[in-house]
Protein backbone atom coordinates (compact mmCIF):
# COMPACT_ATOMS: atom_id res chain seq x y z
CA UNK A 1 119.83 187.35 264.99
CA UNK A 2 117.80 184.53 266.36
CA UNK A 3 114.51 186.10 267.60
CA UNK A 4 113.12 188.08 264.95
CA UNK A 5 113.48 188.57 261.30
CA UNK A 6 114.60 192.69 261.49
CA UNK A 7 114.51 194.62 257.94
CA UNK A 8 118.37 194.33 258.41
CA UNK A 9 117.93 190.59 258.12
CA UNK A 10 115.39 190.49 255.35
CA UNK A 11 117.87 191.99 252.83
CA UNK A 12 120.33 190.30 253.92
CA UNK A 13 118.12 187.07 253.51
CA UNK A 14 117.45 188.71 249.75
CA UNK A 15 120.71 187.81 248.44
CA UNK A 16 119.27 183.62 249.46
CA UNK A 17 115.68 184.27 247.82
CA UNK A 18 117.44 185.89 244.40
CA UNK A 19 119.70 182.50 244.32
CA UNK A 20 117.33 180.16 245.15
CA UNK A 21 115.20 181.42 241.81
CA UNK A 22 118.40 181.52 240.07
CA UNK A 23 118.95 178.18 240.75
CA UNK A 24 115.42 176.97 240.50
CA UNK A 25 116.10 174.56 237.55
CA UNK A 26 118.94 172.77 239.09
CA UNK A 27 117.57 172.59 242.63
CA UNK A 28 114.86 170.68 241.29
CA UNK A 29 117.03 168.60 239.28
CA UNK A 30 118.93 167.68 241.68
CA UNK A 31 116.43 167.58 244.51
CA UNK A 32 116.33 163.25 244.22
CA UNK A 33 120.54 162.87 243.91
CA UNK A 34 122.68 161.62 246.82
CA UNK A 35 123.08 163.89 249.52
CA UNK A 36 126.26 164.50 251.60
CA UNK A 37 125.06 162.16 254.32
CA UNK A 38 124.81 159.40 251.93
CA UNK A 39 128.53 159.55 251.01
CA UNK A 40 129.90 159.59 254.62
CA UNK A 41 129.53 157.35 257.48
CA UNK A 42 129.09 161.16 259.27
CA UNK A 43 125.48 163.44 259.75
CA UNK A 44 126.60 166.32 258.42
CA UNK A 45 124.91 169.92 259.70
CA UNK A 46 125.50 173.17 259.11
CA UNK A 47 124.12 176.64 260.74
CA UNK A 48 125.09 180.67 260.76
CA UNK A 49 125.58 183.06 263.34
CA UNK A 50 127.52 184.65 265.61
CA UNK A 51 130.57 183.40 267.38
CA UNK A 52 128.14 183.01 271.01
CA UNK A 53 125.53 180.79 268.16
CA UNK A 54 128.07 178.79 267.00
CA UNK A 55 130.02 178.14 270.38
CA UNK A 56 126.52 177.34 272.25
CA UNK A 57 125.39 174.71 268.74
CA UNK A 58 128.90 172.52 269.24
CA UNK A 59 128.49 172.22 273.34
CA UNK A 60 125.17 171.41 272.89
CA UNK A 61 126.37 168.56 270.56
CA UNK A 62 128.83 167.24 272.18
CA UNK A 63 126.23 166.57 274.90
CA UNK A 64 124.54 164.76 272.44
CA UNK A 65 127.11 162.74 270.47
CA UNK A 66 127.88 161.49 274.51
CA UNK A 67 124.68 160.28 274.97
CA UNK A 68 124.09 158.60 270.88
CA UNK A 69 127.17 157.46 270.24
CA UNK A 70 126.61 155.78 267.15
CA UNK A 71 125.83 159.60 265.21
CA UNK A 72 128.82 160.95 264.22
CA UNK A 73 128.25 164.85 263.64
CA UNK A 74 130.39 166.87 261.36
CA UNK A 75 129.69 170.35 261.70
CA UNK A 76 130.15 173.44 259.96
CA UNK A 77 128.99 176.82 260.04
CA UNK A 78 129.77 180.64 259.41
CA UNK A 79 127.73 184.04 259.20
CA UNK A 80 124.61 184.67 256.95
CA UNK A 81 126.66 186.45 254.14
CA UNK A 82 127.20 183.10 251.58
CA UNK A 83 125.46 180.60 253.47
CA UNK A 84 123.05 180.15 250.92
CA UNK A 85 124.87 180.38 248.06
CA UNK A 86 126.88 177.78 249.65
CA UNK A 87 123.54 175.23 250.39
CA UNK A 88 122.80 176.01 246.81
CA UNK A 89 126.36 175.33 245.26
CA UNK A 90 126.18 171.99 246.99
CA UNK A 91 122.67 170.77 246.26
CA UNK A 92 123.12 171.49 242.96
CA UNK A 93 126.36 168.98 243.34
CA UNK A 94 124.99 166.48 245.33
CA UNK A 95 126.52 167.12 248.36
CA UNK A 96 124.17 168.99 250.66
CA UNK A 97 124.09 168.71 254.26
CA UNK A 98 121.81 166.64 256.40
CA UNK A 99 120.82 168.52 258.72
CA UNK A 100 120.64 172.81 258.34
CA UNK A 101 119.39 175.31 260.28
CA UNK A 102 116.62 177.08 257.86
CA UNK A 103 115.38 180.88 257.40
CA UNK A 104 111.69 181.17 257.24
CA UNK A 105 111.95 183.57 254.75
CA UNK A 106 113.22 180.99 252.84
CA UNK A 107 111.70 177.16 253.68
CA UNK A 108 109.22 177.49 250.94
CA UNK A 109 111.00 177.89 248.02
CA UNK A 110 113.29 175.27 249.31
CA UNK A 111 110.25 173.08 250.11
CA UNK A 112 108.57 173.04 247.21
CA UNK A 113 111.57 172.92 244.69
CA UNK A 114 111.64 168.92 246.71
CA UNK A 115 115.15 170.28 248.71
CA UNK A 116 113.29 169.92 251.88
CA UNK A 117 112.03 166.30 253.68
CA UNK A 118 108.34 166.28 254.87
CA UNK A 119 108.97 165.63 259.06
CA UNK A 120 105.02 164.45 259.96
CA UNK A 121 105.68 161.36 259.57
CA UNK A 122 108.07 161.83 262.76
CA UNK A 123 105.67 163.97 264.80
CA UNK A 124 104.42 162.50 267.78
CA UNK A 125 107.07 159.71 267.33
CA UNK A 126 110.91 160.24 267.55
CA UNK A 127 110.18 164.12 267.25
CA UNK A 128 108.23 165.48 270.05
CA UNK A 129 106.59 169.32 269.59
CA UNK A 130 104.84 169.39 273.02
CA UNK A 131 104.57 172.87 273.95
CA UNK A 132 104.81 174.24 270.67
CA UNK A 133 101.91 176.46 269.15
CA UNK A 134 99.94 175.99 265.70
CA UNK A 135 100.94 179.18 265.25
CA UNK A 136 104.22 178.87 265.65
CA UNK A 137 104.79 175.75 263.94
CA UNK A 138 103.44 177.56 260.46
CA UNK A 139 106.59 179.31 260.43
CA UNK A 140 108.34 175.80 259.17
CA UNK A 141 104.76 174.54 257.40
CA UNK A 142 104.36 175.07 253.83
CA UNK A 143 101.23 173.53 251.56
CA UNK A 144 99.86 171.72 254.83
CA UNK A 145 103.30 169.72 255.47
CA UNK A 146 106.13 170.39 258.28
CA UNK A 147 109.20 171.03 256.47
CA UNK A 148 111.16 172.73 259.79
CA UNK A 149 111.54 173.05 263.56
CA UNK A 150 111.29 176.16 264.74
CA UNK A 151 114.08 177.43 267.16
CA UNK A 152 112.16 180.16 269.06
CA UNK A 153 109.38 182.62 269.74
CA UNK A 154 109.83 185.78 266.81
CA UNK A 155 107.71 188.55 267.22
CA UNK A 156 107.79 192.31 265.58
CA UNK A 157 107.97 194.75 268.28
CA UNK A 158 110.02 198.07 268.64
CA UNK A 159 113.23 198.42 270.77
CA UNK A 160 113.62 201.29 273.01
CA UNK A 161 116.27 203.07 274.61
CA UNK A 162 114.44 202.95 278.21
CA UNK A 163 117.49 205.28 279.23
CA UNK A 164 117.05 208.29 277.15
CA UNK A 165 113.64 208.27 277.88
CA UNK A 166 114.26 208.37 281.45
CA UNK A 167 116.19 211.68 281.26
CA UNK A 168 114.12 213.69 279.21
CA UNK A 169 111.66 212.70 282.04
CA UNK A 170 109.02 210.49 279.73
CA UNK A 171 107.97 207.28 280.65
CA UNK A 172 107.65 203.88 278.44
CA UNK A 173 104.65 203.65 276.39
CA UNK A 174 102.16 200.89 278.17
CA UNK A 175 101.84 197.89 275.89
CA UNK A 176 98.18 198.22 274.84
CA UNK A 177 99.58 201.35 273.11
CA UNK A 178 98.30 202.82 269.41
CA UNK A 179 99.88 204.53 266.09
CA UNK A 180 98.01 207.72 268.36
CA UNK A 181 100.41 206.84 271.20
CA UNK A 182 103.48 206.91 269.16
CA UNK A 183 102.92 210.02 267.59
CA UNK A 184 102.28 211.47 270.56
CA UNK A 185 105.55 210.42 272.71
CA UNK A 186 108.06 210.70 269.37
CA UNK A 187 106.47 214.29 269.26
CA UNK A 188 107.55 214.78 273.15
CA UNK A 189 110.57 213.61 272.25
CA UNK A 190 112.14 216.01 269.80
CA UNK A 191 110.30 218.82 271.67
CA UNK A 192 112.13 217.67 275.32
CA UNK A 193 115.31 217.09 273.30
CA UNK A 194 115.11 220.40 272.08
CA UNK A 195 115.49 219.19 269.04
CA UNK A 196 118.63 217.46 269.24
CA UNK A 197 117.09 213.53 269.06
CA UNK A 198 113.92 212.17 266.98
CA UNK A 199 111.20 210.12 268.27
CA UNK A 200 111.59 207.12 266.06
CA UNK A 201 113.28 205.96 262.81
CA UNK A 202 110.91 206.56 260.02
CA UNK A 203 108.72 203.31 259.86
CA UNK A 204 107.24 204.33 256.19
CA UNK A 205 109.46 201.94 254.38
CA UNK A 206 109.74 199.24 256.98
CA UNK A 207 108.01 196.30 256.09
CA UNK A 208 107.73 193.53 258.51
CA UNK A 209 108.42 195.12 261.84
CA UNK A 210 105.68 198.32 260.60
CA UNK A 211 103.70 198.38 257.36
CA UNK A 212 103.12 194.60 257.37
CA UNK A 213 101.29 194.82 261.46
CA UNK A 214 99.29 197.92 259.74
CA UNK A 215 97.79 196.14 256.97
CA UNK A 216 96.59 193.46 259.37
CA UNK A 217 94.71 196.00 261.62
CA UNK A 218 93.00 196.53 258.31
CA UNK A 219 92.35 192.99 257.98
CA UNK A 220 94.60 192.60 255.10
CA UNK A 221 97.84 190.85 254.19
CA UNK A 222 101.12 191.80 252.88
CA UNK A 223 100.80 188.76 250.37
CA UNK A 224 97.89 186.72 248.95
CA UNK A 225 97.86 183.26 250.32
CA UNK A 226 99.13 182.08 246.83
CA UNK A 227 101.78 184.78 246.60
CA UNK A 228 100.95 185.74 243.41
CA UNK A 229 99.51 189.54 244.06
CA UNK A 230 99.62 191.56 246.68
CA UNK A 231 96.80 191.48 249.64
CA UNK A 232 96.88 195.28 250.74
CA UNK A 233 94.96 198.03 248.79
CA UNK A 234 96.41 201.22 247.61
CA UNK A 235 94.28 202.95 250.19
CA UNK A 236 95.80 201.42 253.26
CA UNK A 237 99.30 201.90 251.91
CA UNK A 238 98.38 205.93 251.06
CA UNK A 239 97.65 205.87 254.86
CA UNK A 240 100.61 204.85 255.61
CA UNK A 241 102.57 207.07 254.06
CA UNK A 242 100.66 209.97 254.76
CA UNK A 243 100.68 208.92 258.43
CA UNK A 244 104.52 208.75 257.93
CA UNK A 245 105.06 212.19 256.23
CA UNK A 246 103.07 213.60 258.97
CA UNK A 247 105.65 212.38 261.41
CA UNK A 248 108.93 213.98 259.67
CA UNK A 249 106.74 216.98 259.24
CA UNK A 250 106.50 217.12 263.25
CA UNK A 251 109.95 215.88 263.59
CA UNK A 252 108.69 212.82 264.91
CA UNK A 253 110.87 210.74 262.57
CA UNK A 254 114.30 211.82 261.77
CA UNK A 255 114.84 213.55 257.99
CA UNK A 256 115.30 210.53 254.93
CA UNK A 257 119.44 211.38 255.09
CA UNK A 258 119.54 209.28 258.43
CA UNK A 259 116.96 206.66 257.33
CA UNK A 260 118.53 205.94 254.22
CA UNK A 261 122.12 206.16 255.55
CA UNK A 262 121.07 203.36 258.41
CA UNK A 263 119.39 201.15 255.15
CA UNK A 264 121.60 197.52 255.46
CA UNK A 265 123.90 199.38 257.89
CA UNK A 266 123.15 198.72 261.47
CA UNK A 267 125.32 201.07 262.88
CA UNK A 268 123.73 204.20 261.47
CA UNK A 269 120.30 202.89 262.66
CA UNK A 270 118.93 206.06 264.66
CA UNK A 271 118.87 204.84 267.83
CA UNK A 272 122.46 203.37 267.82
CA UNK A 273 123.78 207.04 266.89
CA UNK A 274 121.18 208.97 269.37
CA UNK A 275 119.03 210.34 267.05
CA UNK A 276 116.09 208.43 268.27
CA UNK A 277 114.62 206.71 270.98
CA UNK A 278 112.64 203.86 269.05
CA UNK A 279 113.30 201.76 265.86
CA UNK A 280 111.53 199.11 264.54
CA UNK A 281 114.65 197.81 263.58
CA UNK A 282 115.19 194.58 266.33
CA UNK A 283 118.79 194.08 265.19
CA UNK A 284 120.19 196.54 267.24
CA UNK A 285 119.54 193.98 269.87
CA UNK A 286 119.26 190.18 269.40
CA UNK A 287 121.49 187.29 270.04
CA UNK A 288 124.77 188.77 269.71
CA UNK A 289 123.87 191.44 272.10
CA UNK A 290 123.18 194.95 271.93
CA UNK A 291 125.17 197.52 269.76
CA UNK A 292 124.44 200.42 272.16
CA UNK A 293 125.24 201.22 275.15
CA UNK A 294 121.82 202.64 276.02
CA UNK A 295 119.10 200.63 278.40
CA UNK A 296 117.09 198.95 276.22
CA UNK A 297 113.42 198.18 276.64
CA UNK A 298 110.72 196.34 274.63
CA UNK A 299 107.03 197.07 272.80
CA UNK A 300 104.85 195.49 270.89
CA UNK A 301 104.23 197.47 267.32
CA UNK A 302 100.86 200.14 267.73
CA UNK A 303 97.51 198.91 267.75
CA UNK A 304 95.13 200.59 265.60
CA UNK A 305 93.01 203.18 266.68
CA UNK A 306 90.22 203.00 264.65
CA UNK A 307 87.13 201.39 264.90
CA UNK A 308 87.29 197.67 264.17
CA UNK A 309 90.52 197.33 264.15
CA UNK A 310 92.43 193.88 264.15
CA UNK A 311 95.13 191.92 266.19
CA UNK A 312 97.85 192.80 263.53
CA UNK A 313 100.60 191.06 265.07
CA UNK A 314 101.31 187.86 264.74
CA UNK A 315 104.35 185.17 266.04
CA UNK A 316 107.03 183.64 263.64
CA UNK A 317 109.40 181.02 264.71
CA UNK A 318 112.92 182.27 264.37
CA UNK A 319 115.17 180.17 262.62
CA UNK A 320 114.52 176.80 261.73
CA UNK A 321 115.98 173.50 261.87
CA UNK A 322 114.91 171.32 258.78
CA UNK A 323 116.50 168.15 257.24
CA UNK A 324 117.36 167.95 253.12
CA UNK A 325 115.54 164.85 251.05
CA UNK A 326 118.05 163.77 249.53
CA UNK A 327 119.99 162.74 252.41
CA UNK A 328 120.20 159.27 253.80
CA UNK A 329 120.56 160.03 257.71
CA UNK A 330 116.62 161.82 257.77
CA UNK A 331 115.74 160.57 261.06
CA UNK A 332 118.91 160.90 262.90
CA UNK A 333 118.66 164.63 261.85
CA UNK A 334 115.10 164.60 263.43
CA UNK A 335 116.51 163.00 266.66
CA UNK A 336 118.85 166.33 266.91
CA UNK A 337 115.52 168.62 265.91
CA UNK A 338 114.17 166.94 269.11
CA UNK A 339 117.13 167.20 271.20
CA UNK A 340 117.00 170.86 270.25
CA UNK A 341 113.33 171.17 270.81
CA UNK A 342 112.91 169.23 274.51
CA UNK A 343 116.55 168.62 276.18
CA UNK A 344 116.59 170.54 279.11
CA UNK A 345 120.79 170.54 278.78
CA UNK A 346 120.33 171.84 275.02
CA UNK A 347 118.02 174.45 276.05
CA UNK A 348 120.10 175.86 278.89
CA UNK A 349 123.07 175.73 276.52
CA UNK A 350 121.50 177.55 273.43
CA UNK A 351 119.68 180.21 276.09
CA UNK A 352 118.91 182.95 273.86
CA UNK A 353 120.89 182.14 270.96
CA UNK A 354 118.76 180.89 268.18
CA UNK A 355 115.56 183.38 269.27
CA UNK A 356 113.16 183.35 272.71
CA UNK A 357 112.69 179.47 273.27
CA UNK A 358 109.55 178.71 271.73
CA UNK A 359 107.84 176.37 274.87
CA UNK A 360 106.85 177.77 278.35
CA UNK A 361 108.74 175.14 279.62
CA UNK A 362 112.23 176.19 277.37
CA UNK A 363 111.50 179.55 278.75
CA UNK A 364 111.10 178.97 282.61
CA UNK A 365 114.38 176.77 282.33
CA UNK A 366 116.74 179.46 280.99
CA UNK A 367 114.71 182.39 283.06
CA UNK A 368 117.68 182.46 285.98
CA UNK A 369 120.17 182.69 283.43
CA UNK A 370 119.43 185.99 281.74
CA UNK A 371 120.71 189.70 282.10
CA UNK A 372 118.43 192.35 282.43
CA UNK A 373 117.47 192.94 278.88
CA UNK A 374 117.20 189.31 277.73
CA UNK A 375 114.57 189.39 280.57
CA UNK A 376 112.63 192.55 279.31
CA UNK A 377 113.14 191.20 275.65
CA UNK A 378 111.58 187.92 276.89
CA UNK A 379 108.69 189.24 278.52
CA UNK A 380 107.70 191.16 275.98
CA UNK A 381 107.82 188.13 273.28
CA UNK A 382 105.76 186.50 275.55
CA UNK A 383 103.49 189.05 275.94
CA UNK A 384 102.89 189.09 272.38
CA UNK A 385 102.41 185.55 272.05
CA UNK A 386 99.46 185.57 274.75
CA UNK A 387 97.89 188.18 273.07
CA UNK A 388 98.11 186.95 269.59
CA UNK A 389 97.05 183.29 271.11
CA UNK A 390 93.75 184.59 273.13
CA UNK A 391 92.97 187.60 270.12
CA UNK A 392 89.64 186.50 268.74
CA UNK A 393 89.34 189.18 265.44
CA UNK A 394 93.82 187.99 264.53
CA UNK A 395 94.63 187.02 260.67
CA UNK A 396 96.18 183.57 260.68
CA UNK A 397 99.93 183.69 260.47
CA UNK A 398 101.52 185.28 257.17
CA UNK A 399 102.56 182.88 254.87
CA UNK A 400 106.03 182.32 253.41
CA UNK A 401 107.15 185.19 251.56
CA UNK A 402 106.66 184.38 247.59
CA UNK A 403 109.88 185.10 244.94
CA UNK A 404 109.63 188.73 244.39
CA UNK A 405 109.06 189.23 247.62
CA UNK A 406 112.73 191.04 248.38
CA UNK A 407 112.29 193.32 245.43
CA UNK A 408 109.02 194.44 246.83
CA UNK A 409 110.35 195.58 250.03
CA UNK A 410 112.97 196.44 248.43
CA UNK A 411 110.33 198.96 246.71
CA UNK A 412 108.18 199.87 249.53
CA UNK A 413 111.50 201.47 251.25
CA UNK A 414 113.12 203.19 248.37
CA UNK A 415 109.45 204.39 247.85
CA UNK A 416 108.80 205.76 250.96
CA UNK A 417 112.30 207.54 250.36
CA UNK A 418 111.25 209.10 247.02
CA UNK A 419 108.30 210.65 248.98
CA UNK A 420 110.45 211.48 252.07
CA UNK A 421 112.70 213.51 249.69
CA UNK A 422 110.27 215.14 247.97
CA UNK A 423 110.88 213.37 244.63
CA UNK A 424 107.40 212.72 244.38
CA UNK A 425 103.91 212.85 245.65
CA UNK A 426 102.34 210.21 247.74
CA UNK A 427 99.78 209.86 244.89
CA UNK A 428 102.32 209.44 242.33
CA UNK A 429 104.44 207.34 244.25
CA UNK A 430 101.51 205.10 244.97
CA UNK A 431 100.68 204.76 241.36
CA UNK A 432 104.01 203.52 240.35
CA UNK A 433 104.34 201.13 243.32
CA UNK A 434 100.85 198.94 242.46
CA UNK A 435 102.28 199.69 238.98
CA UNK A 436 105.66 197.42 239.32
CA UNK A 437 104.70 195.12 242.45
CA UNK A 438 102.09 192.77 239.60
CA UNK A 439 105.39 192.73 237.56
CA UNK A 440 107.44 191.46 240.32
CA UNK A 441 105.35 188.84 241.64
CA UNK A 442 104.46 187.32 238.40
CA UNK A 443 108.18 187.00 236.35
């Protein structure tokens, strides 16, 4: 997906955070050897995605190779499943690429195990960020230095099938909506339905898109700023989950048999199999296009309700496009990142494909170009970003997850299941969770 990191991505990013600990040792040992552009007269980059990604990546190359001929680009690329194991394999032997396209779930461990080159120095120089926001530029900043371009706008909002709405007569939420709001339409939903199709997937176990926006309206994080702990209280997270169980109770959110059958498998996801009308799960539409038939819409995740509540979302920056240290070819790499960044041929080639262009100016040049939903999906990500941008009482940006930080989602859903089924109490269950999260973070 290019325009937001979904749950569905996370875990599949988990398998790259559990290597890249794994591997700590030997990343670091090898962080000063010869990379793979030092042993060939070629840049060598490499990139996942889907088929449209990878088509869009090599025209908009072979643009640029036309106009610098003296960079010779070797390219390679595939899906997520292996990639990093693969950038790990060949760091570890020397030969990584010199030029990759980055997950921000990842470009801190990366960065600060030396795998990643520092780009300040080329800010303002051969790499030009005009148009891009602080806030979006700490998606690829890690300890105060810029370690990676980021590709696009990435927000956390809920996707909506606009469609079934529509017949059971119910309109879409307005924007400024709150947790109130969504209880209230899922509610109308299963009651309209007459039964037959939930409100929305159960959100007690979802961590970015959900439980990570609530904590914010708190005015706390998901993570301390040195990753070490945990920023949310046991309070805020018994909320949660009680505002959760209230929802399955009212058949609000579907029963934990169709959340946990749609956990790492898209295709169950509630709303693809009409069982619900809003997930907070963004893969079911994103670069590759939507796995449902249905008429999609767009929302921002609930504001909070309460008094003093916070701006709890935030923007991230997609994927990233950072260059390895060890290689030789640096600031030919950081030519392409600006290429990427500012070429109005690159931008109408990549459209939608690595995320929601992060510049108003990326954005009104691909505009024309885009079906229906890319539109809605636009609008809304830009929505989000004005609001986050002008929001006076926001948290700054999240900062890189920490190691751990998979197994702790990991435990926040499978937690949130144990109370769905009944296995155990909210209390109980909240007792072992701020029991095993210290544990996590600090091995």
């Amino acid at each position: 997906m290019g325009h937001q990191i979904s749950r569905r991505t996370l875990f599949r990013t988990a398998s790259g955070l559990a290597v890249a600990g794994a591997l700590g040792s030997s990343l670091s040992a090898c962080s000063g050897g010869t990379g793979a552009g030092s042993t060939s007269s070629d840049l060598t980059m490499t990139w996942w995605g889907s088929d449209d990604r990878h088509n869009a990546y090599k025209k908009a190359l072979k643009y640029f190779q036309e106009k610098n001929p003296k960079i010779k680009i070797r390219e390679t690329y595939s899906g997520y499943e292996g990639y990093f194991d693969k950038f790990n394999t060949n760091v570890a032997g020397g030969s990584a690429p010199d030029l990759l396209q980055m997950d921000t779930a990842l470009v801190a461990q990366y960065a600060r195990k030396g795998v990643l080159a520092p780009l300040d120095t080329y800010v303002g120089k051969s790499l030009d960020l005009t148009g891009f926001s602080k806030t979006l530029l700490a998606a690829g900043t890690v300890d105060g230095k810029l370690y990676g371009v980021p590709s696009g706008i990435g927000v956390n909002q809920l996707t909506v099938n606009r469609s079934g709405l529509e017949k059971l007569g119910l309109k879409l939420p307005d924007r400024e909506w709150t947790w109130a709001d969504l209880k209230k339409i899922a509610q109308q939903v299963y009651k309209k339905s007459s039964g037959k199709i939930y409100g929305v997937d159960d959100g007690g176990g979802s961590t970015l898109q959900c439980f990570e926006i609530f904590a914010r309206e708190k005015g706390e994080t998901f993570f301390s700023d040195d990753g070490k702990k945990l920023g949310f209280t046991p309070d805020t997270l018994q909320e949660w989950w009680e505002y959760w169980a209230e929802m399955r109770k009212t058949h609000a959110s579907p029963p934990p048999a169709i959340t946990s059958a749609a956990h790492n498998d898209l295709t169950k996801n509630a709303v693809v199999i009409g069982k619900a009308l809003f997930t907070f799960d963004s893969g079911v539409y994103g670069a590759g296009g939507s796995i449902t038939d249905a008429q999609l819409d767009f929302l921002p995740t609930p504001q909070g309700d309460w008094s003093g509540a916070r701006e709890g979302n935030f923007v991230n920056g997609g994927v990233l496009l950072s260059a390895t240290k060890a290689s030789k070819k640096v600031a030919d790499s950081v030519k392409i990142m600006d290429f990427f960044a500012q070429d109005e041929t690159a931008i109408k080639d990549m459209q939608l494909y690595r995320g929601i262009p992060p510049t108003e100016k990326a954005r009104n040049l691909i505009a024309s170009g885009l079906t229906e939903t890319d539109k809605l999906n636009m609008a809304n990500a830009d929505y989000i970003s004005q609001r986050v941008s002008k929001a006076t009482n926001a948290l700054p940006a999240p900062v890189p997850p920490p190691q751990g930080a998979d197994q702790i989602w990991d435990l926040l859903f499978q937690s949130n299941l144990a109370v769905a089924f009944g296995k155990k109490s909210i209390k109980a269950q909240l007792g072992e969770f701020f029991d095993q999260a210290p544990g996590i973070l600090s091995a």
